[in-house]
Protein backbone atom coordinates (compact mmCIF):
# COMPACT_ATOMS: atom_id res chain seq x y z
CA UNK A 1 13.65 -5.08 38.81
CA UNK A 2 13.50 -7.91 35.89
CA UNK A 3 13.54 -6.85 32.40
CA UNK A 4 10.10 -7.80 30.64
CA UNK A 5 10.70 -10.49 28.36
CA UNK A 6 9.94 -10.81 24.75
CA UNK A 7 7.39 -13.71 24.26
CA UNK A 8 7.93 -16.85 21.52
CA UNK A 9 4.66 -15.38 19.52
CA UNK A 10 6.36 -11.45 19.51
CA UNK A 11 9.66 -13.12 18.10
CA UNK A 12 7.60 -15.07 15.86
CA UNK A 13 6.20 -11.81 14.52
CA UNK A 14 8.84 -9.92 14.57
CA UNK A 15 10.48 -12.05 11.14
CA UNK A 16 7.67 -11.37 9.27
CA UNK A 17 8.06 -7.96 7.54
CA UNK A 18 5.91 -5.96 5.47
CA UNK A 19 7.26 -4.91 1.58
CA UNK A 20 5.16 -2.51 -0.02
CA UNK A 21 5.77 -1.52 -3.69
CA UNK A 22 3.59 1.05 -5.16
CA UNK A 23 2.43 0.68 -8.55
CA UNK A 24 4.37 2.05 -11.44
CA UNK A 25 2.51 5.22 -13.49
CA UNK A 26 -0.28 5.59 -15.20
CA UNK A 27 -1.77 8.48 -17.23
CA UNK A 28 -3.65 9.39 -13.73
CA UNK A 29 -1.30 9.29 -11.68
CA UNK A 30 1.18 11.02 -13.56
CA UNK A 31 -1.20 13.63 -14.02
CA UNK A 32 -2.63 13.69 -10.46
CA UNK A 33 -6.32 12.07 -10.83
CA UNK A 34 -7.46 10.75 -8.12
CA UNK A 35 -7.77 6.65 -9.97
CA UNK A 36 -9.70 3.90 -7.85
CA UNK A 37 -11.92 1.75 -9.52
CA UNK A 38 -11.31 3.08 -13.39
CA UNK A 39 -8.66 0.03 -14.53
CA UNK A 40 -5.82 1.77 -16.18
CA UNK A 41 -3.07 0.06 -17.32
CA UNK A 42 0.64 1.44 -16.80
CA UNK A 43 2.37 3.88 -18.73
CA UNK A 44 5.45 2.75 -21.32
CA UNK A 45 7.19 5.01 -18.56
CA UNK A 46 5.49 3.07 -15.80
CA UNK A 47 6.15 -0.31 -17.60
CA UNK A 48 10.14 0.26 -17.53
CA UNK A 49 10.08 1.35 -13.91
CA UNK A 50 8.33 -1.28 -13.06
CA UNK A 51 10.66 -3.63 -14.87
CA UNK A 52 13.41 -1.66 -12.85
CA UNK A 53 12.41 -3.37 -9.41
CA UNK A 54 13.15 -6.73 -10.55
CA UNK A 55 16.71 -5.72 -9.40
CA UNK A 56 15.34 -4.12 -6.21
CA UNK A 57 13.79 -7.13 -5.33
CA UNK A 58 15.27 -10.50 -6.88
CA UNK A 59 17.94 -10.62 -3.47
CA UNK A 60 14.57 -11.29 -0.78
CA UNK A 61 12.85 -14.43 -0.32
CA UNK A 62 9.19 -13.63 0.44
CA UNK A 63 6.94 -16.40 1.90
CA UNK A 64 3.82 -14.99 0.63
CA UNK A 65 3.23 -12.12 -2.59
CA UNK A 66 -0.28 -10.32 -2.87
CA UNK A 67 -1.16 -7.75 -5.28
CA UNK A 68 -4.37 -5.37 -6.01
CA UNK A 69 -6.68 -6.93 -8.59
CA UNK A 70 -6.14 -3.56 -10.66
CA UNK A 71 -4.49 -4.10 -13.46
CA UNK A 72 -2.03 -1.37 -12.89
CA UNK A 73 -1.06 -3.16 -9.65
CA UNK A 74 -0.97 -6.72 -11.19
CA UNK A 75 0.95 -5.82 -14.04
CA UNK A 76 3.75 -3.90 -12.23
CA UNK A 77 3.66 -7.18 -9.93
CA UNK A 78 4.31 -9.38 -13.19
CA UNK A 79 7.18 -6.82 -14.35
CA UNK A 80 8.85 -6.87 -11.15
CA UNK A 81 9.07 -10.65 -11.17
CA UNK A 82 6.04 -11.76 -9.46
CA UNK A 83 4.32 -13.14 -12.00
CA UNK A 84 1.94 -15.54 -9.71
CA UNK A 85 1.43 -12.69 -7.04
CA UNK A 86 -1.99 -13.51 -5.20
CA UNK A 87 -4.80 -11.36 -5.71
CA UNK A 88 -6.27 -9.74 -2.30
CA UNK A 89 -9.16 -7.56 -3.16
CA UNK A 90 -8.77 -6.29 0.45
CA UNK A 91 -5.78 -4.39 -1.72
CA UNK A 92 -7.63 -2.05 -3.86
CA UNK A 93 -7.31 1.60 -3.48
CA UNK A 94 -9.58 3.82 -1.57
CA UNK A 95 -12.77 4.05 -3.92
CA UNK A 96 -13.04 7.66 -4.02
CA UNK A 97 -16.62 7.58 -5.22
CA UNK A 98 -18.23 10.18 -6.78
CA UNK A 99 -14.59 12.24 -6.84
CA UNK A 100 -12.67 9.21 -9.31
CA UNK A 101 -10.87 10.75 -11.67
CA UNK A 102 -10.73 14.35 -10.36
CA UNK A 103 -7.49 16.34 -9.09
CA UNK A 104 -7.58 17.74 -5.86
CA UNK A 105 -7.86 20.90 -7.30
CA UNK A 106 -10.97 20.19 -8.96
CA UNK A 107 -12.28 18.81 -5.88
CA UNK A 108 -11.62 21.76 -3.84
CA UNK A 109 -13.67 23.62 -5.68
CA UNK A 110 -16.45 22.31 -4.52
CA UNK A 111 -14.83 21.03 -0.98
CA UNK A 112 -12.25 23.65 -0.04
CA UNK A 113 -9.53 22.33 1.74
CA UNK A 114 -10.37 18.49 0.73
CA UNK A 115 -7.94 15.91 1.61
CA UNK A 116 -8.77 12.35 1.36
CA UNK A 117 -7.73 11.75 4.57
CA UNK A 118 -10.78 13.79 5.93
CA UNK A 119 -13.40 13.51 3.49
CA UNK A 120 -15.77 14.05 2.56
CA UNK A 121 -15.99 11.19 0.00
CA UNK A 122 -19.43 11.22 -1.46
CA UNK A 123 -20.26 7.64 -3.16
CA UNK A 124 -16.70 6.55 -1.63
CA UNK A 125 -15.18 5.00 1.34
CA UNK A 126 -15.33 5.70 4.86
CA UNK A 127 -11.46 5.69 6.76
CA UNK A 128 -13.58 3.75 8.96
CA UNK A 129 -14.34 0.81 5.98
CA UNK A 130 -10.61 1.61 4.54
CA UNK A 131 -9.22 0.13 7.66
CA UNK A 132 -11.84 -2.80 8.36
CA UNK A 133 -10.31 -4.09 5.09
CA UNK A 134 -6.67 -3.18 5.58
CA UNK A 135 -6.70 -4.74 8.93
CA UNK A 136 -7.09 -8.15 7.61
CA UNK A 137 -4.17 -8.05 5.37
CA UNK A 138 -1.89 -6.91 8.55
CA UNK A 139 -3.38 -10.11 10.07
CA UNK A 140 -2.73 -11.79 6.88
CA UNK A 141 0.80 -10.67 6.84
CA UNK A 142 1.93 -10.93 9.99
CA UNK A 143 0.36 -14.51 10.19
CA UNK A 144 2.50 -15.62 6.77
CA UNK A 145 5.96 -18.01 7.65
CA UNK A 146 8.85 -14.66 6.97
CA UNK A 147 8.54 -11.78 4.69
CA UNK A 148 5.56 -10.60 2.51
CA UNK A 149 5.13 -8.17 -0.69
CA UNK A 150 1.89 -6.65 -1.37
CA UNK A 151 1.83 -4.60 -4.61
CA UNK A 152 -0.79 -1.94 -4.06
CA UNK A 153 -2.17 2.03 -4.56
CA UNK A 154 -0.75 5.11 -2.89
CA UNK A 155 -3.63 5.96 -1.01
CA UNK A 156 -4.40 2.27 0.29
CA UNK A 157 -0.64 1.75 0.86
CA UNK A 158 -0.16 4.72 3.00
CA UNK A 159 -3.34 3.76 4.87
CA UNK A 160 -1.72 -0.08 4.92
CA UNK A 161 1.28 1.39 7.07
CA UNK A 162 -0.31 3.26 9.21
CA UNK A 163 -2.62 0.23 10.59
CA UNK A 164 0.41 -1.53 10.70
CA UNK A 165 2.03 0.35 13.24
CA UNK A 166 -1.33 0.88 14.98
CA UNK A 167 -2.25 4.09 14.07
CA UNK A 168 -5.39 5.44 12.25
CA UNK A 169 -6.07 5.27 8.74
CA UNK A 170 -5.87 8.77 8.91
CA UNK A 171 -2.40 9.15 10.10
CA UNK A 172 -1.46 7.76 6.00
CA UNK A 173 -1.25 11.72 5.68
CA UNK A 174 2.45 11.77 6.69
CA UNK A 175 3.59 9.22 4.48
CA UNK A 176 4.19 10.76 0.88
CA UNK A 177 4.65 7.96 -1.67
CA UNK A 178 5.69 8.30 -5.17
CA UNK A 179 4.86 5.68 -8.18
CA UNK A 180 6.94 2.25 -8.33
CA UNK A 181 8.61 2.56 -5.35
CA UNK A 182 9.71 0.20 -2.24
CA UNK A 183 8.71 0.51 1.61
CA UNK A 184 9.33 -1.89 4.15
CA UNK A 185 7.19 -1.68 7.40
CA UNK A 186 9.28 -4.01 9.73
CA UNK A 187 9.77 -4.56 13.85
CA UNK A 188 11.76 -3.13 16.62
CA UNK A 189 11.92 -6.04 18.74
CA UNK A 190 8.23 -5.93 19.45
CA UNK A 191 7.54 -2.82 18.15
CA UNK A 192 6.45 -1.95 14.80
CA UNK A 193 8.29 0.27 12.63
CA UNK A 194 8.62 1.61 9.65
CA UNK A 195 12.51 0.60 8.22
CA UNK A 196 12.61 2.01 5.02
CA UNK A 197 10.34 4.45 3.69
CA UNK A 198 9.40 6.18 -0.17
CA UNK A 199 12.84 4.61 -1.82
C-alpha cells in the first residue's frame, strides 16, 4: 500500500509558524484582575522583561508581526524590537464584560466555580465570538510568506493555540501562560503542533 503524500499547499503551510509572546506585567495582571478592555500600561517590572525578549527574539526572521491594539501589548511589542508591529484588533483579549477587573475569587462569589473558559460572562464574550475572531488570524498567519509574531493577552493567546491546532476555544484551559513569555505553535509535517510552550 502507497504512503499518502504530503501536498505542495501542506508543505507550503507547514514553514509558516506561529510565535506568540504574551505581554509583559501590568498592575492587573500581577495582581490577578481579570484586564480586557481597561488600557493599562506595563509595569517598570513589565517594561524590563519586555526589553529582555529583544534577545529571545532578534535571531528569527518573521515575514509578518501583529500585535493587540492594547497598549500593554503594543508597548511590550515596541520593547521587544518590533517597533512597527501591525495592529490586528482580532488580537484583543477576551472582553470579560461585566467581570473586568475582578479576580476569580471575587467572581466566584457570585459564580462558584467560574472559569472563563465556561462562563458565564455577563456583558462579555461568547467562546463562540472568541474563536470567530481568532480564526481569522490563524488564516492570516498561516497565509503570511514564513514565520509570524503576534504579541497578544493570556486569555486570547491560549484561546489563539488552541484554534490553531483545531481544537475549541475552550480547550485554552490546558495551556497555563505566564506574563512576557514566548510560545511557538508550529507543524508536524502536516500536523499542527505546539513546539515550544510557556518559556
Amino acid at each position: 500500500m502507497m504512503a499518502t503524500m504530503t501536498s505542495d499547499r501542506e508543505i507550503v503551510s507547514a514553514a509558516t509558524d506561529m510565535w506568540l509572546v504574551r505581554h509583559g506585567e501590568t498592575e492587573w495582571s500581577r495582581d490577578g484582575r481579570h484586564t480586557s478592555t481597561t488600557d493599562l500600561p506595563l509595569t517598570e517590572e513589565g517594561r524590563r522583561v519586555a526589553e529582555g525578549l529583544r534577545s529571545r527574539l532578534d535571531d528569527d526572521q518573521f515575514a509578518l508581526v501583529l500585535t493587540s491594539p492594547r497598549q500593554r501589548a503594543r508597548d511590550t511589542a515596541i520593547l521587544a524590537g518590533y517597533p512597527d508591529a501591525e495592529v490586528d484588533e482580532d488580537l484583543v483579549e477576551w472582553d470579560y464584560g461585566d467581570l473586568e477587573g475582578l479576580t476569580t475569587e471575587q467572581i466566584r462569589e457570585t459564580y462558584p466555580g467560574w472559569t472563563i473558559w465556561e462562563g458565564p460572562v455577563p456583558g462579555g464574550e461568547t467562546p463562540q465570538q472568541v474563536s470567530a475572531r481568532l480564526d481569522r488570524v490563524v488564516a492570516r498567519c498561516r497565509a503570511a510568506d514564513g514565520r509570524v509574531l503576534v504579541f497578544g493577552h493570556g486569555h486570547c493567546l491560549r484561546a489563539l493555540a488552541a484554534r490553531w491546532l483545531g481544537a475549541p476555544v475552550v480547550d485554552g484551559r490546558l495551556l497555563r501562560l505566564e506574563t512576557a513569555t514566548v510560545s511557538v505553535m508550529s507543524w508536524e509535517r502536516e500536523t499542527p503542533v505546539v513546539e515550544r510552550w510557556n518559556v
